[in-house]
C-alpha atoms as a PDB file:
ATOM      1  CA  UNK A   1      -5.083  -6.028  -4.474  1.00  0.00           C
ATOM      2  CA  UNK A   2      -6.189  -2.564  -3.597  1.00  0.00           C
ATOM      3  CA  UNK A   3      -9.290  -0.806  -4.682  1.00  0.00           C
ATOM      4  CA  UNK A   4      -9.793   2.816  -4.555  1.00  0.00           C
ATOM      5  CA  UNK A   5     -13.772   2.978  -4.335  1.00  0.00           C
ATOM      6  CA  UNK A   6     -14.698   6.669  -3.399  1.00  0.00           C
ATOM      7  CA  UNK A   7     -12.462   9.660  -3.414  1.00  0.00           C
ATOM      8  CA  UNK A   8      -8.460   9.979  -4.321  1.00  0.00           C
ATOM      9  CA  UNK A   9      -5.991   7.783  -2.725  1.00  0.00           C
ATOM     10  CA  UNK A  10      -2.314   8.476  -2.889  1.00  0.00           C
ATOM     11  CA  UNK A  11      -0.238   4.953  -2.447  1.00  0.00           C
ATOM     12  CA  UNK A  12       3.715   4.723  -2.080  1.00  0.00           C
ATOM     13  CA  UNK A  13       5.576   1.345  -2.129  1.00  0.00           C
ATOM     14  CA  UNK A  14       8.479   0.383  -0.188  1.00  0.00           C
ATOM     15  CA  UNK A  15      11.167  -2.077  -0.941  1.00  0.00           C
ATOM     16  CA  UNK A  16      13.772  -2.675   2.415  1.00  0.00           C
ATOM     17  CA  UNK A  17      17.484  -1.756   0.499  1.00  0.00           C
ATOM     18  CA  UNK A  18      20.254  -1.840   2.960  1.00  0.00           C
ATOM     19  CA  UNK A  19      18.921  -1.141   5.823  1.00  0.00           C
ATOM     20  CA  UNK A  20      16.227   1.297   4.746  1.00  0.00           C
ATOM     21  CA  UNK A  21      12.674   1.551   3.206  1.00  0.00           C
ATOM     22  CA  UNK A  22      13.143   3.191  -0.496  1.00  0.00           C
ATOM     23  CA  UNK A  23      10.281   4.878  -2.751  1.00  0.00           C
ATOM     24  CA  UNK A  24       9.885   2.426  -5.473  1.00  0.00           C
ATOM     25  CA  UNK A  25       6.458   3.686  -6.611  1.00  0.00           C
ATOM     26  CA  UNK A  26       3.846   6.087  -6.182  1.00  0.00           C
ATOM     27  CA  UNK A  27       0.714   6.740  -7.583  1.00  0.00           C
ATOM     28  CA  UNK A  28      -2.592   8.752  -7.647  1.00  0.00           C
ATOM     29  CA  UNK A  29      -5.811   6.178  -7.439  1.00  0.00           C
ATOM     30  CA  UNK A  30      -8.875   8.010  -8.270  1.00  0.00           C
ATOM     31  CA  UNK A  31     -12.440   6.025  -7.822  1.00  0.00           C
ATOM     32  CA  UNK A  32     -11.911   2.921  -9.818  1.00  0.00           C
ATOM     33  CA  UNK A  33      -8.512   2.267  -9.428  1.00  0.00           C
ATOM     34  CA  UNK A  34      -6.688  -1.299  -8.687  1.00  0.00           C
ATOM     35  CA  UNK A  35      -3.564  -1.888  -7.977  1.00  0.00           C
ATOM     36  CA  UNK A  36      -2.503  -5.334  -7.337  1.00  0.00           C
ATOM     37  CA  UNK A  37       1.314  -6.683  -5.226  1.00  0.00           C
ATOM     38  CA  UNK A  38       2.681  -9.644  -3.596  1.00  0.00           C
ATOM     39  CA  UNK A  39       5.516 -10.031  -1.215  1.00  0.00           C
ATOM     40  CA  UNK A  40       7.949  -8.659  -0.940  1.00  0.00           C
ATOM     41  CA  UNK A  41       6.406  -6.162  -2.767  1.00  0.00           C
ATOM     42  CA  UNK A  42       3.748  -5.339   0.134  1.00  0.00           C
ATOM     43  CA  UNK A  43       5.051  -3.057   1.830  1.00  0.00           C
ATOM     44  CA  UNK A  44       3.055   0.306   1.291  1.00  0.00           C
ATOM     45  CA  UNK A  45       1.185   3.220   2.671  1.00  0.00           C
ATOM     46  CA  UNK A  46      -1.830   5.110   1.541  1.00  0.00           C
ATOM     47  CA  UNK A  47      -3.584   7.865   2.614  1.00  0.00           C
ATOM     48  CA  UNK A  48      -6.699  10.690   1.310  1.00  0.00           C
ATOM     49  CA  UNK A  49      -5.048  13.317  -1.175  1.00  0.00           C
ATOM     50  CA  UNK A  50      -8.785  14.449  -2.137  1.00  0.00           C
ATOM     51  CA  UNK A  51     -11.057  16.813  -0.401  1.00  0.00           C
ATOM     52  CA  UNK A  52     -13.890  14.760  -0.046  1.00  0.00           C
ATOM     53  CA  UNK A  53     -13.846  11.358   2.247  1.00  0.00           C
ATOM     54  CA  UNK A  54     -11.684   8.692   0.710  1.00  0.00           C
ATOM     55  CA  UNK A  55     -12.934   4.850   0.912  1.00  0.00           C
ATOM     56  CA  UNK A  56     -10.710   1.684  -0.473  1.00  0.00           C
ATOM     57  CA  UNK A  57     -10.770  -1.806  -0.150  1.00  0.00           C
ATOM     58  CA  UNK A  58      -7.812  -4.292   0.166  1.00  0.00           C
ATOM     59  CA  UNK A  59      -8.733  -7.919  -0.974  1.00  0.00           C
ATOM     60  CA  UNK A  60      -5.883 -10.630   0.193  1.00  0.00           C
ATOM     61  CA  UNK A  61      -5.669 -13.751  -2.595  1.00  0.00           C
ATOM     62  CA  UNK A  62      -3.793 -16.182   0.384  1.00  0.00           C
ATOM     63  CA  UNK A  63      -4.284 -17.270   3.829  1.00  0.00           C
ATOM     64  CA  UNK A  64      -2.424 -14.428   5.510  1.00  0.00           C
ATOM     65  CA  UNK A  65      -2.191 -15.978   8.862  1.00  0.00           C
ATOM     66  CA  UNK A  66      -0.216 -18.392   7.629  1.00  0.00           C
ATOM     67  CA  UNK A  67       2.069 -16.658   4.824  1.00  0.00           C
ATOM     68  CA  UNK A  68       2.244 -13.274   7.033  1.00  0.00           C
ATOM     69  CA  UNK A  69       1.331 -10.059   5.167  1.00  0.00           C
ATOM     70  CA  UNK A  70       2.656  -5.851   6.010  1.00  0.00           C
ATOM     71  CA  UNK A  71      -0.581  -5.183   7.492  1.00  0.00           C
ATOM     72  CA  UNK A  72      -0.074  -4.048  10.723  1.00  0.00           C
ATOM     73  CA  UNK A  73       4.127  -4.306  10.880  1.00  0.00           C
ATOM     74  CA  UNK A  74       5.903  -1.438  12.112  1.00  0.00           C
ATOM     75  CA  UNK A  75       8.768  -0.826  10.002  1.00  0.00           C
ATOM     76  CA  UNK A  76      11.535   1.098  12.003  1.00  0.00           C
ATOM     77  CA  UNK A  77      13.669   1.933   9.265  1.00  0.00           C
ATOM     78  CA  UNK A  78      14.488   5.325   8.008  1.00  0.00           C
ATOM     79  CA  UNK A  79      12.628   6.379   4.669  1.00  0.00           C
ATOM     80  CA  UNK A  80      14.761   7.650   1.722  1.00  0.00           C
END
């Protein structure tokens, strides 16, 4: 789960198709905003599409040291 908790946050999610990471959402998270995904469905990236200083917060229902998570991965894999 993802919380946007000050500012705007713009999110994408990936899915790996053939080879390549692919679009398969996107969305504007004002203040307030949850969004909530599970593998395979992990794979995203966020960043601060507001003006002022952006703050979220990224709660993990599972042991991720054992059942792995995105965070951190470097996907080499073109983006269409």
């Amino acid at each position: 789960m993802t919380a946007a908790l000050q500012g705007t946050e713009y999110e994408e999610i990936f899915a790996i198709r053939d080879g390549h990471l692919e679009v398969i959402a996107r969305s504007q998270n004002p203040a307030g905003a949850v969004s909530g995904f599970a593998p395979p469905g992990d794979i995203h990236r966020v960043r601060n599409s507001g003006q002022t200083v952006a703050v979220s917060m990224h709660v993990y229902g599972t042991d991720i040291t054992r059942v792995g998570s995105s965070i951190r991965r470097l996907y080499d894999l073109p983006v269409r």
